[in-house]
PDB file of N, CA and C in Angstrom:
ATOM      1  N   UNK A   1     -16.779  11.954  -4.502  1.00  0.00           N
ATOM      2  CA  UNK A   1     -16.503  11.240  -5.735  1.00  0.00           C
ATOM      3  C   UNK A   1     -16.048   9.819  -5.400  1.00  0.00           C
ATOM      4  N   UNK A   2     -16.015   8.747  -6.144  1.00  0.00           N
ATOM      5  CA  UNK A   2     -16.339   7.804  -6.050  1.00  0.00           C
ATOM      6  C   UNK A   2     -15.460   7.300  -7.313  1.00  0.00           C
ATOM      7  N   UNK A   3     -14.030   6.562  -7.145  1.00  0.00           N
ATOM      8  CA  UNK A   3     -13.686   6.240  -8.207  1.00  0.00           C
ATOM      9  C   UNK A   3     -14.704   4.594  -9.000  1.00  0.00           C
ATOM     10  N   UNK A   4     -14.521   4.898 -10.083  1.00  0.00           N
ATOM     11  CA  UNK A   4     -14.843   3.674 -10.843  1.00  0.00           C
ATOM     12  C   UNK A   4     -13.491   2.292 -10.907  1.00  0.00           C
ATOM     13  N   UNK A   5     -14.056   1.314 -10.140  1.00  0.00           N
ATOM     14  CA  UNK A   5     -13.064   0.117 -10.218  1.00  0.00           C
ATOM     15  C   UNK A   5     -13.847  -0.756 -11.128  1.00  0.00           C
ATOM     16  N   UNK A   6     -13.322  -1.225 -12.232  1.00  0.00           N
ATOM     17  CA  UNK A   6     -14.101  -2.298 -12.944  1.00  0.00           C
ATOM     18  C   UNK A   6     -14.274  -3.465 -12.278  1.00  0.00           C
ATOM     19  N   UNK A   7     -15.572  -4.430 -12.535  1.00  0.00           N
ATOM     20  CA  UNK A   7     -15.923  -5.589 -12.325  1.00  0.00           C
ATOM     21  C   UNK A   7     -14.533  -6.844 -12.193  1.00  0.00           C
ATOM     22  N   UNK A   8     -13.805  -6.437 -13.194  1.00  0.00           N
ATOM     23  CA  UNK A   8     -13.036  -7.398 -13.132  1.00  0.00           C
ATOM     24  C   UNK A   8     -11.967  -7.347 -12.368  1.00  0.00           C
ATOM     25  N   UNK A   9     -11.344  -5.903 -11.543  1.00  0.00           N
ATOM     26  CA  UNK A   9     -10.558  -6.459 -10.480  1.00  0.00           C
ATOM     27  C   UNK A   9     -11.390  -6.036  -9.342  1.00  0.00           C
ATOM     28  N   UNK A  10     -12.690  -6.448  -8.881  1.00  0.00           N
ATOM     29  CA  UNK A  10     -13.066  -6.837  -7.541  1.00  0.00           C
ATOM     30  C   UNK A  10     -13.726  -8.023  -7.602  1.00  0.00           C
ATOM     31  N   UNK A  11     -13.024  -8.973  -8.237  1.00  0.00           N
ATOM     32  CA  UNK A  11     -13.656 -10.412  -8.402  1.00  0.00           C
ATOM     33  C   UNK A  11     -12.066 -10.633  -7.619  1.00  0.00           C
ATOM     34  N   UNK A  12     -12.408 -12.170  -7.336  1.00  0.00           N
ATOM     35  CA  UNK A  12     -10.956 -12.898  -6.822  1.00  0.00           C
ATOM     36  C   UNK A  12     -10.309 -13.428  -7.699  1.00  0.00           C
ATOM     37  N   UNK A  13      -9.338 -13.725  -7.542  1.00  0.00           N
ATOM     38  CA  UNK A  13      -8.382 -14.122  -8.524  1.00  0.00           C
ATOM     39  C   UNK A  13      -8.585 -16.036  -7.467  1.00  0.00           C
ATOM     40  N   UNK A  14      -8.793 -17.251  -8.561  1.00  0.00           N
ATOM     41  CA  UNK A  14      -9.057 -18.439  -8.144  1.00  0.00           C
ATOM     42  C   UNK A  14      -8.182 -19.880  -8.421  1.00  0.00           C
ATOM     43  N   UNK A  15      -7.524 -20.121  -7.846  1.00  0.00           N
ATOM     44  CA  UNK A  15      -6.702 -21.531  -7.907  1.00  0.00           C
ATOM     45  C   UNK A  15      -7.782 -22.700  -7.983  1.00  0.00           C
ATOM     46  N   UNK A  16      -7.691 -23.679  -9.227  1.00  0.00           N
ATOM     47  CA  UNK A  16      -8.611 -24.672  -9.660  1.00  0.00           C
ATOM     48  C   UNK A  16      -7.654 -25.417  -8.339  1.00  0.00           C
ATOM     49  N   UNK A  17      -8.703 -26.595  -7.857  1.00  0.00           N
ATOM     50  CA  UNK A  17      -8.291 -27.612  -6.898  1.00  0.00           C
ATOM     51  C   UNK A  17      -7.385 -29.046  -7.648  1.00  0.00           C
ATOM     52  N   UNK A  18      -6.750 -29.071  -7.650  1.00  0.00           N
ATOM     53  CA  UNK A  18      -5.850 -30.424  -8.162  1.00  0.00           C
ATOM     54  C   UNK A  18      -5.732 -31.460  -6.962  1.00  0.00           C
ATOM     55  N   UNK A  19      -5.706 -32.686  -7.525  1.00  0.00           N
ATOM     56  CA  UNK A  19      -5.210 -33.863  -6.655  1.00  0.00           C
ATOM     57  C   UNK A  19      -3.714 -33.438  -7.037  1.00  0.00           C
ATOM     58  N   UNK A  20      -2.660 -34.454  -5.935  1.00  0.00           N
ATOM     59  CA  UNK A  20      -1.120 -34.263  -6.130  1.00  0.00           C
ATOM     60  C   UNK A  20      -0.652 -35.855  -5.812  1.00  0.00           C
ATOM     61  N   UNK A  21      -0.471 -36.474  -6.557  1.00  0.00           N
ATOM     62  CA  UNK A  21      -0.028 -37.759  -6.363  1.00  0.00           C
ATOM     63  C   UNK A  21       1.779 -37.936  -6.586  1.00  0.00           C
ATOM     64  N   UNK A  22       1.954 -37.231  -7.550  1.00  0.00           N
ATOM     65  CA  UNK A  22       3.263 -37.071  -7.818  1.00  0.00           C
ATOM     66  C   UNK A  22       3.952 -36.098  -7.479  1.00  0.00           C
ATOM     67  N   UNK A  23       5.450 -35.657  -8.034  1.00  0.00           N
ATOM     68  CA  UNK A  23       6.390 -34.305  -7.201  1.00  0.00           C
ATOM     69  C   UNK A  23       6.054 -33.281  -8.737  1.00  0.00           C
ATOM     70  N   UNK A  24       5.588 -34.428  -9.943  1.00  0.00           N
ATOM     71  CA  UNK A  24       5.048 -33.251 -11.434  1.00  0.00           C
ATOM     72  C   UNK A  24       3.564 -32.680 -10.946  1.00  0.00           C
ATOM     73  N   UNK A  25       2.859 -33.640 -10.388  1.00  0.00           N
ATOM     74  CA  UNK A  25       1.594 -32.633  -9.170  1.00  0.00           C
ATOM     75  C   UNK A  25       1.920 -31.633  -8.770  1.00  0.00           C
ATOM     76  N   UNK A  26       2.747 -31.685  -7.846  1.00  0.00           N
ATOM     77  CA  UNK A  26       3.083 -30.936  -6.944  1.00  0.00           C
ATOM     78  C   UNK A  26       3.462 -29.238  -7.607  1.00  0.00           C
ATOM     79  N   UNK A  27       4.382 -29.750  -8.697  1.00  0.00           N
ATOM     80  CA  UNK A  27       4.914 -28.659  -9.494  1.00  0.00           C
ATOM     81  C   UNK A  27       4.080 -27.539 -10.012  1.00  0.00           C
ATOM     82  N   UNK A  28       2.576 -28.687 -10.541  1.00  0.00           N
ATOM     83  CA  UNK A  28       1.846 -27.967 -11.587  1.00  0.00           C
ATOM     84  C   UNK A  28       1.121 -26.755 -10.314  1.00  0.00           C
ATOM     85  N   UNK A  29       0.820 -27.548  -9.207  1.00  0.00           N
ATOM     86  CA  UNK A  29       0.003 -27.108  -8.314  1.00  0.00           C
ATOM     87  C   UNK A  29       0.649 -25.759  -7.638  1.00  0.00           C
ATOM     88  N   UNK A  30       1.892 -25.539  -7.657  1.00  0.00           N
ATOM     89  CA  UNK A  30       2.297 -24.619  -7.498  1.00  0.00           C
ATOM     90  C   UNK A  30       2.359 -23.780  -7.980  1.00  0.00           C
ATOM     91  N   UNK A  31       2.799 -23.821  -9.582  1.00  0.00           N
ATOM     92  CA  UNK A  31       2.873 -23.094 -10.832  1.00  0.00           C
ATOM     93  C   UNK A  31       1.282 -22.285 -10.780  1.00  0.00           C
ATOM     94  N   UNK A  32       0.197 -23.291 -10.355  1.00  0.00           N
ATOM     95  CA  UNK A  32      -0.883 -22.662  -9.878  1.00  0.00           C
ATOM     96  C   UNK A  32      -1.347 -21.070  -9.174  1.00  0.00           C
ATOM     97  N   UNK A  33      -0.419 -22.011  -8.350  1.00  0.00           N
ATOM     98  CA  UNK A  33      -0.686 -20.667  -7.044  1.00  0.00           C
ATOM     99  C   UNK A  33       0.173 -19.459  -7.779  1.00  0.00           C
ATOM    100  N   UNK A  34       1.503 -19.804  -8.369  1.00  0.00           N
ATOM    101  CA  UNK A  34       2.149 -18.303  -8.492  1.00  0.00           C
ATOM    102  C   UNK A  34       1.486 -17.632  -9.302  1.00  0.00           C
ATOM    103  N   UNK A  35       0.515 -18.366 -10.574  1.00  0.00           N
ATOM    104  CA  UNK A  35      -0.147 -17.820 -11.290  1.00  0.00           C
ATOM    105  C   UNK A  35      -1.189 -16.877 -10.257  1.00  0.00           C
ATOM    106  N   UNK A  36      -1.853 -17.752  -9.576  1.00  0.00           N
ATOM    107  CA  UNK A  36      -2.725 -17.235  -8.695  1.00  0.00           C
ATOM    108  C   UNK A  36      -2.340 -15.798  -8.133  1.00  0.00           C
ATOM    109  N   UNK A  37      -1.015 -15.649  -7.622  1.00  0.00           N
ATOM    110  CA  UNK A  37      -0.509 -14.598  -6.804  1.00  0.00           C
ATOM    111  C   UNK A  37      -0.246 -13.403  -8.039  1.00  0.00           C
ATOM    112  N   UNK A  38       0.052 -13.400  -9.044  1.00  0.00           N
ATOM    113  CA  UNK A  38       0.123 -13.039  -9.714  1.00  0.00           C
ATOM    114  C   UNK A  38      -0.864 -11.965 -10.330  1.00  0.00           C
ATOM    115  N   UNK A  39      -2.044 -12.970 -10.438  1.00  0.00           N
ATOM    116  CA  UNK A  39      -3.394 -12.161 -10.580  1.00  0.00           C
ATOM    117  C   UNK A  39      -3.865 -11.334  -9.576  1.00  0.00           C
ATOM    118  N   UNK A  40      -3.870 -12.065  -8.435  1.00  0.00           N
ATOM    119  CA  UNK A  40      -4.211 -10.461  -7.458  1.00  0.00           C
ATOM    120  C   UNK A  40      -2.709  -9.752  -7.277  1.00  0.00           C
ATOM    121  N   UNK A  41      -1.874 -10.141  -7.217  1.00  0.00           N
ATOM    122  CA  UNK A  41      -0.737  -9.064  -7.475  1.00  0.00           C
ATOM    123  C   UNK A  41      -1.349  -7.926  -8.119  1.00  0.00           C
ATOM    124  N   UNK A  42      -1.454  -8.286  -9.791  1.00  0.00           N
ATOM    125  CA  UNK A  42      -1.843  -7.035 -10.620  1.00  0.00           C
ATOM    126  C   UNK A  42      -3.450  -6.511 -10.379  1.00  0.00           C
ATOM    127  N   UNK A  43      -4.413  -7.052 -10.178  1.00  0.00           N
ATOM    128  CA  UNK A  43      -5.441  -6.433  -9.133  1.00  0.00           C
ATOM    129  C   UNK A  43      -4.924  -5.453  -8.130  1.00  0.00           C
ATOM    130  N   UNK A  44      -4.401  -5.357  -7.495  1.00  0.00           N
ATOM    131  CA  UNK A  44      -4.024  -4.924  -6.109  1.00  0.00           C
ATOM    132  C   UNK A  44      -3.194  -3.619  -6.785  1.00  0.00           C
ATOM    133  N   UNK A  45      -2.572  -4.039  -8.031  1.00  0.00           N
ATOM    134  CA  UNK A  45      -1.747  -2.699  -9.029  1.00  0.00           C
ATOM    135  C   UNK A  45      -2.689  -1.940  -9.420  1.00  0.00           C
ATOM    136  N   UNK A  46      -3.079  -2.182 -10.266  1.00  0.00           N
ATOM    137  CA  UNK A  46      -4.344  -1.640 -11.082  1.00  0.00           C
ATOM    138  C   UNK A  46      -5.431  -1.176  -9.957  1.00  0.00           C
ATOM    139  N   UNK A  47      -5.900  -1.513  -8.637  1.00  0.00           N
ATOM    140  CA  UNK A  47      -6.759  -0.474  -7.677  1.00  0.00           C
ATOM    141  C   UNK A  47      -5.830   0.222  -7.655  1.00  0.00           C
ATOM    142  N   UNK A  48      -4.563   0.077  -6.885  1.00  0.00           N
ATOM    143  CA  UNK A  48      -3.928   1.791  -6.646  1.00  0.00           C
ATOM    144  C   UNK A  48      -3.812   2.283  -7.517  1.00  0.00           C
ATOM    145  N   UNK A  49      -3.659   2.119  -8.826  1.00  0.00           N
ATOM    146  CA  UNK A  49      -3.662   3.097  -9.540  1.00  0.00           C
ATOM    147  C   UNK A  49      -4.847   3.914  -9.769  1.00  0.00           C
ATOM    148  N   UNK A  50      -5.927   3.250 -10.067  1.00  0.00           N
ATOM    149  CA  UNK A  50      -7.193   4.038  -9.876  1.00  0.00           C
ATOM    150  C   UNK A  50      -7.438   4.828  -8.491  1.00  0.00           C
ATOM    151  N   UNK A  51      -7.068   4.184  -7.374  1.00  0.00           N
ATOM    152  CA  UNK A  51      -7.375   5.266  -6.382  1.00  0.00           C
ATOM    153  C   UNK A  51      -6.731   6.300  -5.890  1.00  0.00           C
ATOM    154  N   UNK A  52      -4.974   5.880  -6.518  1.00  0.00           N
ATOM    155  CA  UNK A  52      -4.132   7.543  -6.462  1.00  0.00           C
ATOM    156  C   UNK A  52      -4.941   8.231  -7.239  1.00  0.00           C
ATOM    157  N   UNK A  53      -4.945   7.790  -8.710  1.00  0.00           N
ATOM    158  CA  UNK A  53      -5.855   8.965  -9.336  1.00  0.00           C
ATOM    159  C   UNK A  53      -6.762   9.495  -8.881  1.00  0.00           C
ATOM    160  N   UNK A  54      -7.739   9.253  -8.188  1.00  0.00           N
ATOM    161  CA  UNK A  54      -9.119   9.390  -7.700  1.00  0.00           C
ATOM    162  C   UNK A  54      -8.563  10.537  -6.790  1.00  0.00           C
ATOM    163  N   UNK A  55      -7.388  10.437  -5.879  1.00  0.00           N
ATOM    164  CA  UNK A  55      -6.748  10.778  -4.725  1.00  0.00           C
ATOM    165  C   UNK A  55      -6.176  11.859  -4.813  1.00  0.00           C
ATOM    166  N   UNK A  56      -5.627  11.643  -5.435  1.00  0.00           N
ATOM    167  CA  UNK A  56      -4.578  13.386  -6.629  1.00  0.00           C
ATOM    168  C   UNK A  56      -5.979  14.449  -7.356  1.00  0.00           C
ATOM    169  N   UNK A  57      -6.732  13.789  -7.967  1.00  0.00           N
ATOM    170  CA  UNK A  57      -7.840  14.601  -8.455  1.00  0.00           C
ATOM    171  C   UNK A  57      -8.627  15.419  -6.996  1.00  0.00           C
ATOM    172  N   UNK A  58      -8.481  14.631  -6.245  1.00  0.00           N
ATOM    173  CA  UNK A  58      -9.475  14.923  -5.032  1.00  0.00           C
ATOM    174  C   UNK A  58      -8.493  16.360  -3.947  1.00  0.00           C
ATOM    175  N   UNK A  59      -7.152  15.991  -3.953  1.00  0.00           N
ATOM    176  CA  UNK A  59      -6.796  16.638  -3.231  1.00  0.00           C
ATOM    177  C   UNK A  59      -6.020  18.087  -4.847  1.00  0.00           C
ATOM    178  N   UNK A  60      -6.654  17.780  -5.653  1.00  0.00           N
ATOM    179  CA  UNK A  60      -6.120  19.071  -6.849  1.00  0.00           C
ATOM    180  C   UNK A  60      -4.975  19.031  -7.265  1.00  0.00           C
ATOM    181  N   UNK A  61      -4.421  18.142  -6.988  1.00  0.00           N
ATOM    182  CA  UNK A  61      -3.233  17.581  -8.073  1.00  0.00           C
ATOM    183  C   UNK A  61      -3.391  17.174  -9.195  1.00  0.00           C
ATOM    184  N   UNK A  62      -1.906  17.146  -9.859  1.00  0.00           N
ATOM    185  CA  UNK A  62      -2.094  16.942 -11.600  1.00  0.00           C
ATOM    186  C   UNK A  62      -2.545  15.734 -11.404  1.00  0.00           C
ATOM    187  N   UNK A  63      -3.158  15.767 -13.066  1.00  0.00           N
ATOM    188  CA  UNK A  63      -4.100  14.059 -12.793  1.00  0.00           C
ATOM    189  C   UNK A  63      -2.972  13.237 -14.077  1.00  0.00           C
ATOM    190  N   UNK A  64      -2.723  12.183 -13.521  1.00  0.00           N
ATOM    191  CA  UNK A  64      -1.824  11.477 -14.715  1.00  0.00           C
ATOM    192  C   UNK A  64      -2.507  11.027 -15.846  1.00  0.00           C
TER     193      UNK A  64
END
């Protein structure tokens, strides 16, 4: 068996490229990235959850 992962968390999660001239650059560009980390954060949530399930079903455990 073969769990189903949707399309949308095995895409990457993508930081747009900014110039940084200023330290409010700098800020936004960061604010960036945590966003960034963020998104595959919850990617990275959302697979394990699908693959405990997959995992628990497989080995005959209750399925949540």
């Amino acid at each position: 068996m073969v769990p189903d992962v949707p399309t949308e968390l095995r895409t990457p999660c993508t930081v747009e490229a900014r110039t940084y001239d200023t330290l409010a650059d700098v800020a936004l560009l960061m604010a960036d990235h945590v966003e960034g980390l963020d998104c595959a954060n919850g990617k990275i949530v959302a697979t394990d959850q699908i693959l405990t399930a997959a995992e628990t079903k497989l080995a005959g455990g209750p399925e949540e």
